[in-house]
C-alpha atoms as a PDB file:
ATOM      1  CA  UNK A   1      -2.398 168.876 -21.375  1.00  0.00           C
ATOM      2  CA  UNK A   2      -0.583 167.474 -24.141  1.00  0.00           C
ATOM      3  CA  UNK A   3       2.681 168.099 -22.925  1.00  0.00           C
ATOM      4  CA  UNK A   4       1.709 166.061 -19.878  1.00  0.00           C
ATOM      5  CA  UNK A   5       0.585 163.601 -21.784  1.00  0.00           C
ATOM      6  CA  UNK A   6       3.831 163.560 -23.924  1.00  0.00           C
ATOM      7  CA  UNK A   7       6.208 163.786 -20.452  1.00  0.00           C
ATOM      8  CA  UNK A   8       4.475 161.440 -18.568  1.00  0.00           C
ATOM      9  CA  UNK A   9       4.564 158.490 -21.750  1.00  0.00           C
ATOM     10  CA  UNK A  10       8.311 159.690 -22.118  1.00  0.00           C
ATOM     11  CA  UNK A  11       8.974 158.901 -18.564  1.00  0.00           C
ATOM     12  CA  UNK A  12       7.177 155.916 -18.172  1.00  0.00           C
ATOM     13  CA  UNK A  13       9.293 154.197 -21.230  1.00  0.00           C
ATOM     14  CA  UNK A  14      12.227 155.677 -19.878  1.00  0.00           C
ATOM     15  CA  UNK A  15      11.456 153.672 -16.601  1.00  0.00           C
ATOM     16  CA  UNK A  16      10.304 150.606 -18.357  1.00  0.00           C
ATOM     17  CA  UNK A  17      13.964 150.570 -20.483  1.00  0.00           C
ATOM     18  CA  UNK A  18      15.784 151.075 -17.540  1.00  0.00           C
ATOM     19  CA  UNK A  19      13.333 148.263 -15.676  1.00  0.00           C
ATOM     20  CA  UNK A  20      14.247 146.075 -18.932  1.00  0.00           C
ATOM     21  CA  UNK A  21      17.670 146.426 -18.843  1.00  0.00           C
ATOM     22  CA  UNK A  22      18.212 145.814 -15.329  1.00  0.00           C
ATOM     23  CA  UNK A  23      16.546 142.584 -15.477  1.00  0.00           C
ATOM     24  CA  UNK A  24      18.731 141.734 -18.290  1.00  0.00           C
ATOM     25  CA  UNK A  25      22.051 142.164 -16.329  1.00  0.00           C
ATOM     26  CA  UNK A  26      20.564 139.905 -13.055  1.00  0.00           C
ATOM     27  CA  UNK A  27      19.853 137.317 -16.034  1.00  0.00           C
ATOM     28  CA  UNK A  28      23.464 137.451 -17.267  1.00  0.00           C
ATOM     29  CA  UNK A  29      24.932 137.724 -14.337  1.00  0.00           C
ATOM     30  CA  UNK A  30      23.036 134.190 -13.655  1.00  0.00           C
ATOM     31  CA  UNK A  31      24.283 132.824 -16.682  1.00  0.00           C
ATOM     32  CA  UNK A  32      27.626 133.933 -15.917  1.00  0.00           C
ATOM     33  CA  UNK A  33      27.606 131.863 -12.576  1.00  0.00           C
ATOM     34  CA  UNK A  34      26.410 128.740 -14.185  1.00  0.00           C
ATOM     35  CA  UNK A  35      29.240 128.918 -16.868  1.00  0.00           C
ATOM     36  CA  UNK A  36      31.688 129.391 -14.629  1.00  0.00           C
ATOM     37  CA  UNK A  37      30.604 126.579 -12.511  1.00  0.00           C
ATOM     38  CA  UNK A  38      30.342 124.239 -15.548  1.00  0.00           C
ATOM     39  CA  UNK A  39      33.841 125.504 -16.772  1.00  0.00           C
ATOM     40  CA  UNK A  40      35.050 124.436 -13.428  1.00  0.00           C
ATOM     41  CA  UNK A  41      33.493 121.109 -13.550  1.00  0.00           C
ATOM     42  CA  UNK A  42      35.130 120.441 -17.399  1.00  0.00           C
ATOM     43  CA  UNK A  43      38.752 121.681 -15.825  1.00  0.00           C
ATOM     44  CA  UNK A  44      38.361 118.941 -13.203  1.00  0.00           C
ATOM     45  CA  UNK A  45      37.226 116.523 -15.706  1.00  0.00           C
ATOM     46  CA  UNK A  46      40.095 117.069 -17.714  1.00  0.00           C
ATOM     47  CA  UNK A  47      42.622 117.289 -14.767  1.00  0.00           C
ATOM     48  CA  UNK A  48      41.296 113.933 -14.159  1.00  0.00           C
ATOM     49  CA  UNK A  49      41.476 112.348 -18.281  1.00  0.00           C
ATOM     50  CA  UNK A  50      45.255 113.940 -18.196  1.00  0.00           C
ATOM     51  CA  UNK A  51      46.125 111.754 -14.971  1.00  0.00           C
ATOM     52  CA  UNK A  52      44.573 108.894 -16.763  1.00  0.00           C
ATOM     53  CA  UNK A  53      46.053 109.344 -19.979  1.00  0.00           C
ATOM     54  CA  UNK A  54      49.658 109.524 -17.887  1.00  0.00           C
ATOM     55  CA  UNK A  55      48.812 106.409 -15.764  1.00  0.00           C
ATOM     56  CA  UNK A  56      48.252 104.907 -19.441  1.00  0.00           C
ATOM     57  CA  UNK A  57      51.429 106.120 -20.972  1.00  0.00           C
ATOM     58  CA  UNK A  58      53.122 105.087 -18.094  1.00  0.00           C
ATOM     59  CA  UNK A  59      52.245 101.722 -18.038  1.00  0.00           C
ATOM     60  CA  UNK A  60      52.888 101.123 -21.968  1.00  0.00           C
ATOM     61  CA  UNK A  61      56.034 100.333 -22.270  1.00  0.00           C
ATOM     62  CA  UNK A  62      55.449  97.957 -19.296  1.00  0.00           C
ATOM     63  CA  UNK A  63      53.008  96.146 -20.910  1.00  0.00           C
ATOM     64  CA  UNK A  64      54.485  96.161 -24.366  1.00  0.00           C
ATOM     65  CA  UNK A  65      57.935  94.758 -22.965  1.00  0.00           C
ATOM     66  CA  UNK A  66      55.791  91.887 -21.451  1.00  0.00           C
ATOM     67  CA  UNK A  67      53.937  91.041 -24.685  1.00  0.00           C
ATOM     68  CA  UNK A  68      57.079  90.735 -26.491  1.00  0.00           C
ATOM     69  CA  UNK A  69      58.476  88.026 -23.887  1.00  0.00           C
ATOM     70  CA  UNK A  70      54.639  86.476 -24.062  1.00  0.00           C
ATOM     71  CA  UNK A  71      55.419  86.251 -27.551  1.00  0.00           C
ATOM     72  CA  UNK A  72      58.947  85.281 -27.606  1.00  0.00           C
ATOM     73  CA  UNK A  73      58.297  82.143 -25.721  1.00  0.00           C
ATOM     74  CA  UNK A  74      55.143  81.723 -27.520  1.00  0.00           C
ATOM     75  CA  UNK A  75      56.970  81.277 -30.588  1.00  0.00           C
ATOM     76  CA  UNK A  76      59.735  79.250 -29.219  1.00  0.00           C
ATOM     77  CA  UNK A  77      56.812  76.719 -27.639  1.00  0.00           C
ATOM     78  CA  UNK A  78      55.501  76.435 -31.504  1.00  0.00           C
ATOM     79  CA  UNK A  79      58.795  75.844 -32.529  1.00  0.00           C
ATOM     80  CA  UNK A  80      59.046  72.702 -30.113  1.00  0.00           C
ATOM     81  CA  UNK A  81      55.846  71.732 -31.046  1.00  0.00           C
ATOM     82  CA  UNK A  82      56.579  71.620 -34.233  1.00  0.00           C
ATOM     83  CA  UNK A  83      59.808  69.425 -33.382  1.00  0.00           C
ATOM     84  CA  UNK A  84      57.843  67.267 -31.617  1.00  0.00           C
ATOM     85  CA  UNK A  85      55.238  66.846 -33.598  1.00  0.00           C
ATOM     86  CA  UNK A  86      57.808  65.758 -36.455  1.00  0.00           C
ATOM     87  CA  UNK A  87      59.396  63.101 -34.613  1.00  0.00           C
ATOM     88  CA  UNK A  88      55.257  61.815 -33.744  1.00  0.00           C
ATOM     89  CA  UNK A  89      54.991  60.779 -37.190  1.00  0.00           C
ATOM     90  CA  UNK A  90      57.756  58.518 -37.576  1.00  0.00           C
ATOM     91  CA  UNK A  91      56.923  57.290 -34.016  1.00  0.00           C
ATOM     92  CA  UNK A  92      55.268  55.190 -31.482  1.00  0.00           C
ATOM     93  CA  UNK A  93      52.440  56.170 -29.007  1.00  0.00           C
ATOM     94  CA  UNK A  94      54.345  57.975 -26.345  1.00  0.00           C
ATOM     95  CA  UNK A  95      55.816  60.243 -28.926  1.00  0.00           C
ATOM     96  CA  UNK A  96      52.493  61.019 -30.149  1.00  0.00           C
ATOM     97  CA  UNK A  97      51.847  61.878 -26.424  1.00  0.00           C
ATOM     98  CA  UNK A  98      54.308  63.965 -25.914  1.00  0.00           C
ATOM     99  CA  UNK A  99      53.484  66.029 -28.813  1.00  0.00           C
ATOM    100  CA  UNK A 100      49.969  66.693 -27.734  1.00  0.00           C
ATOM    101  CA  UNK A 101      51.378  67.817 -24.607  1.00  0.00           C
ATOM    102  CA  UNK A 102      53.787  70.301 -25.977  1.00  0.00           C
ATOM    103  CA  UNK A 103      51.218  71.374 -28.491  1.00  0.00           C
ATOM    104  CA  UNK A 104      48.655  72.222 -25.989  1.00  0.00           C
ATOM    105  CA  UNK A 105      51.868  74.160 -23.776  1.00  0.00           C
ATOM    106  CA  UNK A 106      52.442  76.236 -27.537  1.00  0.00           C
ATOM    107  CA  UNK A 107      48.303  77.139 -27.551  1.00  0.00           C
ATOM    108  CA  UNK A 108      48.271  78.205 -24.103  1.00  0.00           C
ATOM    109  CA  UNK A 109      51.674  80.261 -24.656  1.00  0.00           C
ATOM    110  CA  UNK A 110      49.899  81.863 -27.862  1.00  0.00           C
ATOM    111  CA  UNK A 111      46.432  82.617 -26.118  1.00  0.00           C
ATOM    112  CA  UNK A 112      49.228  84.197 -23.238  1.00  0.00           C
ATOM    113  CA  UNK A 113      50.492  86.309 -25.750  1.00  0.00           C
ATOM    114  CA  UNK A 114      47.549  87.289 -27.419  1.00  0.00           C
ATOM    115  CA  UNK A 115      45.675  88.317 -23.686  1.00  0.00           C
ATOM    116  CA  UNK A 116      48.333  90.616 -23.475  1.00  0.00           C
ATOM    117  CA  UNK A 117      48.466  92.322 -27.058  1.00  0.00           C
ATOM    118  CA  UNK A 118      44.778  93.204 -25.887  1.00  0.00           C
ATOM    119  CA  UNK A 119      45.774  94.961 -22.809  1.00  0.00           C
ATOM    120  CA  UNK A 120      48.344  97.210 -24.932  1.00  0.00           C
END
C-alpha cells in the first residue's frame, strides 16, 4: 500500500511539472509575440527619425547659406545707417528723416537675420 502511495504522489508531481512547464512555454511564447511586435514598431519609428534627421541635414546648408546673405545685408544696412545717421547730426530735418528710415530698414534686416539663425 505504500508503494502505491509512493507511485501514485510520484506521478502526480511528475504531471503537475510537466503541467507547469507547459504553461510556462505558452507564456513565453506570448511574450515573445509582443516583443517582436514592439521591436517592429521601434524599427519603424526609427526608419521614420532617420528620414527626418536626412530631410534636416539636407536642408542645412540651405538654410545656413541664406542666413549668411540675411546677415550680409544686415550688416551692410547698419553700415548705412550708421552713414546716415552721421551726416543727421550735422544736418537739417530731412536728413534726420532719412536716417530714421534707413535705421528702421537696418532693424528689420537684423530681426531678418536673426529669424533665420533660429531656423538653423
Amino acid at each position: 500500500m505504500k508503494k502505491i502511495i509512493l507511485i501514485l504522489a510520484i506521478v502526480g508531481y511528475a504531471m503537475y511539472g510537466h503541467a507547469s512547464a507547459s504553461s510556462k512555454t505558452s507564456i513565453i511564447k506570448l511574450d515573445s509575440a509582443g516583443v517582436s511586435r514592439k521591436l517592429n514598431d521601434l524599427n519603424s519609428k526609427l526608419a521614420d527619425l532617420k528620414n527626418q534627421l536626412t530631410g534636416y541635414q539636407n536642408q542645412l546648408p540651405v538654410d545656413s547659406a541664406k542666413y549668411q546673405d540675411l546677415l550680409s545685408k544686415s550688416l551692410d544696412e547698419q553700415k548705412k545707417s550708421k552713414d546716415y545717421a552721421k551726416d543727421a547730426v550735422g544736418g537739417d530735418v530731412s536728413d534726420a528723416k532719412k536716417a530714421a528710415k534707413q535705421a528702421k530698414k537696418a532693424a528689420d534686416a537684423t530681426d531678418d537675420a536673426n529669424d533665420a539663425k533660429k531656423k538653423i
